[in-house]
Protein backbone atom coordinates (compact mmCIF):
# COMPACT_ATOMS: atom_id res chain seq x y z
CA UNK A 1 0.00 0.00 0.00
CA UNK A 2 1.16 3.65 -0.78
CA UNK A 3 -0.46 5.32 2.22
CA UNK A 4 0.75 6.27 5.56
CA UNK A 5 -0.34 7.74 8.78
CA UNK A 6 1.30 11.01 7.43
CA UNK A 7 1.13 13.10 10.33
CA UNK A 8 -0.45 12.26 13.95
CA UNK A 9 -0.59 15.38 16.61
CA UNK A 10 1.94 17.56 13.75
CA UNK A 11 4.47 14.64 13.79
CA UNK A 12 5.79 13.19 10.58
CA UNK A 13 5.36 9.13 10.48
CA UNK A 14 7.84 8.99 7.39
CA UNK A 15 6.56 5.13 6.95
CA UNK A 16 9.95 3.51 5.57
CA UNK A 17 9.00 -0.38 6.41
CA UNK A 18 5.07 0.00 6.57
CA UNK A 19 4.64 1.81 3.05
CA UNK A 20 7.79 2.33 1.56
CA UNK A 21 9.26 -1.27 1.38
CA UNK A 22 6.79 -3.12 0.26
CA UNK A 23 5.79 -0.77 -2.30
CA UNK A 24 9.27 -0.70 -3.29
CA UNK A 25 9.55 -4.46 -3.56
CA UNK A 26 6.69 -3.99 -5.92
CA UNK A 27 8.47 -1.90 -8.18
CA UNK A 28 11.07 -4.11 -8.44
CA UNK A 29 9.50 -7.83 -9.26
CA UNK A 30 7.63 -5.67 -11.64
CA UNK A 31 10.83 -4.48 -13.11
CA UNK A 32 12.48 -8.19 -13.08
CA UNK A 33 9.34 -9.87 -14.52
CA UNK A 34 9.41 -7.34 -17.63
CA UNK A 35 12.52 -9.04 -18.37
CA UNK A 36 11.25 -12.05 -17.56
CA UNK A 37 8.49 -12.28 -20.14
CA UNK A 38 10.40 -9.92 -22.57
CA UNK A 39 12.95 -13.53 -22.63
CA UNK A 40 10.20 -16.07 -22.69
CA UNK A 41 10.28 -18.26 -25.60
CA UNK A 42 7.90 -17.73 -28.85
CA UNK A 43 4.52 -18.97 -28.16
CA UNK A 44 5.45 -19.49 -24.30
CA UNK A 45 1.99 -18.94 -22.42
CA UNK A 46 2.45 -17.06 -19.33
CA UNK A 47 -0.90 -15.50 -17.29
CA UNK A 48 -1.08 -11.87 -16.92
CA UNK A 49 0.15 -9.75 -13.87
CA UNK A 50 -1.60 -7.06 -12.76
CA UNK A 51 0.62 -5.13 -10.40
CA UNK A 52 -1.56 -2.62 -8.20
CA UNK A 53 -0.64 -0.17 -5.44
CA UNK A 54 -3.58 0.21 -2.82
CA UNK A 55 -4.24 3.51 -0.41
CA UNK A 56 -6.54 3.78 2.28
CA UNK A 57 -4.99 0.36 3.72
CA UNK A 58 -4.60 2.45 6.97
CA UNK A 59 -8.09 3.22 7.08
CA UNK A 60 -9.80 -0.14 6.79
CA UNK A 61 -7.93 -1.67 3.50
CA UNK A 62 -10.64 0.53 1.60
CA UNK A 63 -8.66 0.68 -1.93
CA UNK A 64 -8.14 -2.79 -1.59
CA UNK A 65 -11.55 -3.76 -0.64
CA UNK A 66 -12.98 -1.14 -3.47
CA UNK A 67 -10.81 -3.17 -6.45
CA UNK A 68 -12.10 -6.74 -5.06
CA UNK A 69 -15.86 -5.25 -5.54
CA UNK A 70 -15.23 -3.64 -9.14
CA UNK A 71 -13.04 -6.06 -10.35
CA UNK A 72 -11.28 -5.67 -13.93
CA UNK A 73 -11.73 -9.40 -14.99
CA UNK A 74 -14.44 -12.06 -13.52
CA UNK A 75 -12.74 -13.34 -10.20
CA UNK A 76 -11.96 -16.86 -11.44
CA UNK A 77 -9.40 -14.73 -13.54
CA UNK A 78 -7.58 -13.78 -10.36
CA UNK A 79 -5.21 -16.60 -10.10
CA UNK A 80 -3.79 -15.59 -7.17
CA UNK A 81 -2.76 -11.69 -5.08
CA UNK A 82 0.80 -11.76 -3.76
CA UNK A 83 1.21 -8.91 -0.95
CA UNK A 84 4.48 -7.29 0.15
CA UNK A 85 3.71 -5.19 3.33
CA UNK A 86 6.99 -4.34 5.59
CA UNK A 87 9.32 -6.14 3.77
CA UNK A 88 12.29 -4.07 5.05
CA UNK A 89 12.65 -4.79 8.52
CA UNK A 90 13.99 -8.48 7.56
CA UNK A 91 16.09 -9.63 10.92
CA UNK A 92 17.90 -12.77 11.78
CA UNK A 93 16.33 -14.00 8.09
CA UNK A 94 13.19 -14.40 9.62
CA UNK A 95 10.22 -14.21 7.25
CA UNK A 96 6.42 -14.65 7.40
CA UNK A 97 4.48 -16.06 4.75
CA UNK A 98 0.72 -15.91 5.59
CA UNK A 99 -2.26 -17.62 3.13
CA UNK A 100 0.20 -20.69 2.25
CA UNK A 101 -3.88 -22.37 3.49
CA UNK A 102 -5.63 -20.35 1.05
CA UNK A 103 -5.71 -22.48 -2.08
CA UNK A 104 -5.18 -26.26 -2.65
CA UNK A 105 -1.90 -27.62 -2.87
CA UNK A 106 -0.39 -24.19 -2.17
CA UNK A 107 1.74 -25.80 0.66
CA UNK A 108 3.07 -28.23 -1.32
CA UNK A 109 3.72 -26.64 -4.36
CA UNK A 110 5.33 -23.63 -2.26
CA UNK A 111 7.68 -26.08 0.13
CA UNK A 112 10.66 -26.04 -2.39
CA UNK A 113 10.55 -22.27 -2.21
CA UNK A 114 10.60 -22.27 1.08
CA UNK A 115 13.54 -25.06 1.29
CA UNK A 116 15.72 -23.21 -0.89
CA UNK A 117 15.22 -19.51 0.21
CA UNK A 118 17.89 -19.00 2.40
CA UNK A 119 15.32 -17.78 4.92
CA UNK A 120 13.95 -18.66 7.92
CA UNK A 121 10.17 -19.14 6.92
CA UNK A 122 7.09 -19.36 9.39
CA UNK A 123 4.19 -20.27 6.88
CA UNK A 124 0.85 -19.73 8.31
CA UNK A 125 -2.18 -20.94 6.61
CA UNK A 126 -4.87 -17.92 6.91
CA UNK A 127 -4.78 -15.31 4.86
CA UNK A 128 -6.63 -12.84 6.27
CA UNK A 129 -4.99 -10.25 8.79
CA UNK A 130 -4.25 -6.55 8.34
CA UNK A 131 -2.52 -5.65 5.25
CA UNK A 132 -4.53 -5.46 1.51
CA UNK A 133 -5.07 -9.27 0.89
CA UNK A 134 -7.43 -9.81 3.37
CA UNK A 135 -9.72 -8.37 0.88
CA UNK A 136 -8.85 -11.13 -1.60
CA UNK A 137 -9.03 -13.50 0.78
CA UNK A 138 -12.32 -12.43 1.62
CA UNK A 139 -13.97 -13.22 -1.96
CA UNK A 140 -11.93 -16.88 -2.31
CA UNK A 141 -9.19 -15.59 -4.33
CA UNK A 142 -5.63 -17.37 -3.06
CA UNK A 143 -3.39 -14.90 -1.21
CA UNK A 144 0.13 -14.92 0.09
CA UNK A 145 1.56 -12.27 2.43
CA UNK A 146 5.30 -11.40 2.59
CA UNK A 147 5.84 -9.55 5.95
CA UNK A 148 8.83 -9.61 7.97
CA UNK A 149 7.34 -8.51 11.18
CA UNK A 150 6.12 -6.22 13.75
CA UNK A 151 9.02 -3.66 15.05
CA UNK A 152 9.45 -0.82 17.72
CA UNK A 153 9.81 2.03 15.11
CA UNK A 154 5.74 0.83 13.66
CA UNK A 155 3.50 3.43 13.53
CA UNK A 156 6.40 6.13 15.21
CA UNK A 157 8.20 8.89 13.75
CA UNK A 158 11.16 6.50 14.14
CA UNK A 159 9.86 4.20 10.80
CA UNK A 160 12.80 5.72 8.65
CA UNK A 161 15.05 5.06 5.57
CA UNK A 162 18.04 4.08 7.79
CA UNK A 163 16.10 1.27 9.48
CA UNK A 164 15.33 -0.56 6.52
CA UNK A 165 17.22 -3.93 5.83
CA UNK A 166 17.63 -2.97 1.91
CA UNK A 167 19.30 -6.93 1.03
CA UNK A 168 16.97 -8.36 3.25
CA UNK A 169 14.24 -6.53 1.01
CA UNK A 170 15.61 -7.54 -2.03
CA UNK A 171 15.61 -11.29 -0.87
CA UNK A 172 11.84 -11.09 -0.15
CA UNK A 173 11.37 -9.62 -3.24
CA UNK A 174 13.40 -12.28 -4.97
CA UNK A 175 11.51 -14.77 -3.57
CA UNK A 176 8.02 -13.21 -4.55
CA UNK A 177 9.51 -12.58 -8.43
CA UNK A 178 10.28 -16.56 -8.47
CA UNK A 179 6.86 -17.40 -7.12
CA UNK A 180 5.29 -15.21 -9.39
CA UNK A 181 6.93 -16.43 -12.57
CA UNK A 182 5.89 -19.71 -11.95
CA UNK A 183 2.88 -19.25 -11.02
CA UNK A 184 1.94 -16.98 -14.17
CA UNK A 185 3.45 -20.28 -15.97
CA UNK A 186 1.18 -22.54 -14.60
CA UNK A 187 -1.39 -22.25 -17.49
């Protein structure tokens, strides 16, 4: 999501992790799957990606919640949303992967990722909880939810640029590029 608290009582809440990182990651497994399907083969079938940026996810996950009522395609098109909220506060390796439950054979298909990350993965089957696929989740569409944890510096003026993990970020947003590309492959 793009939004922030912005300013609470005159204070700036800059918003590096919750806004800025996983919009960030966003940009770049857009970037990196351009490439991707700029290098597929003739004739290779790959599904479309929408990439979207949500606001109002502080105030009830309403530009998340409007797109999954007005919808762009029917919403068997919707293969799957991938979500990247506070991706930059990546410590010790530790990542959270939430909605691995959410479709069948997710877990299964998903465990080699996991395996071969290089990261310390809890997977958690539900995929609702407070970030923009909750909405998704809430009209049956499969959901996974990159988040790297709860911190000190949430929702404080101290949520700032030189707090962010910037490899750790890019290793989440690795690992959400590979699962996308195969998962657009899977025709």
């Amino acid at each position: 999501h793009v939004d922030h608290l912005g300013r609470v009582d005159g204070v700036i809440h800059p918003g590096a992790d919750d806004n800025g990182s996983g919009t960030s990651g966003n940009l770049l497994v857009a970037s990196r799957l351009a490439k991707a399907y700029a290098n597929l083969p003739e004739g290779a079938q790959a599904r479309s990606i929408l990439f979207m940026w949500f606001s109002a996810e502080e105030s009830g996950l309403v530009g998340s919640r409007f797109y999954t009522k007005n919808l762009i395609a029917p919403v068997e098109k919707h293969a799957m949303m991938l979500n990247m909220d506070m991706i930059g506060r990546l410590r010790d390796g530790k990542l959270e992967l939430g909605g691995v439950g959410t479709a069948e054979g997710f877990e299964e298909w998903l465990k080699p990722y996991i395996e071969n990350s290089g990261l310390t993965i809890k997977a958690t089957k539900s995929g609702f909880g407070p970030s923009d696929h909750a909405s998704f989740t809430g009209i049956k569409i499969p959901t996974l939810f990159f988040f790297t944890q709860l911190h000190k510096e949430y929702h404080t003026p101290a949520d700032t640029f030189d707090t962010i993990n910037f490899e750790g970020g890019v290793q989440v947003s690795d690992l959400c590029y590979r699962i996308a590309l195969d998962a657009a492959q899977r025709i």
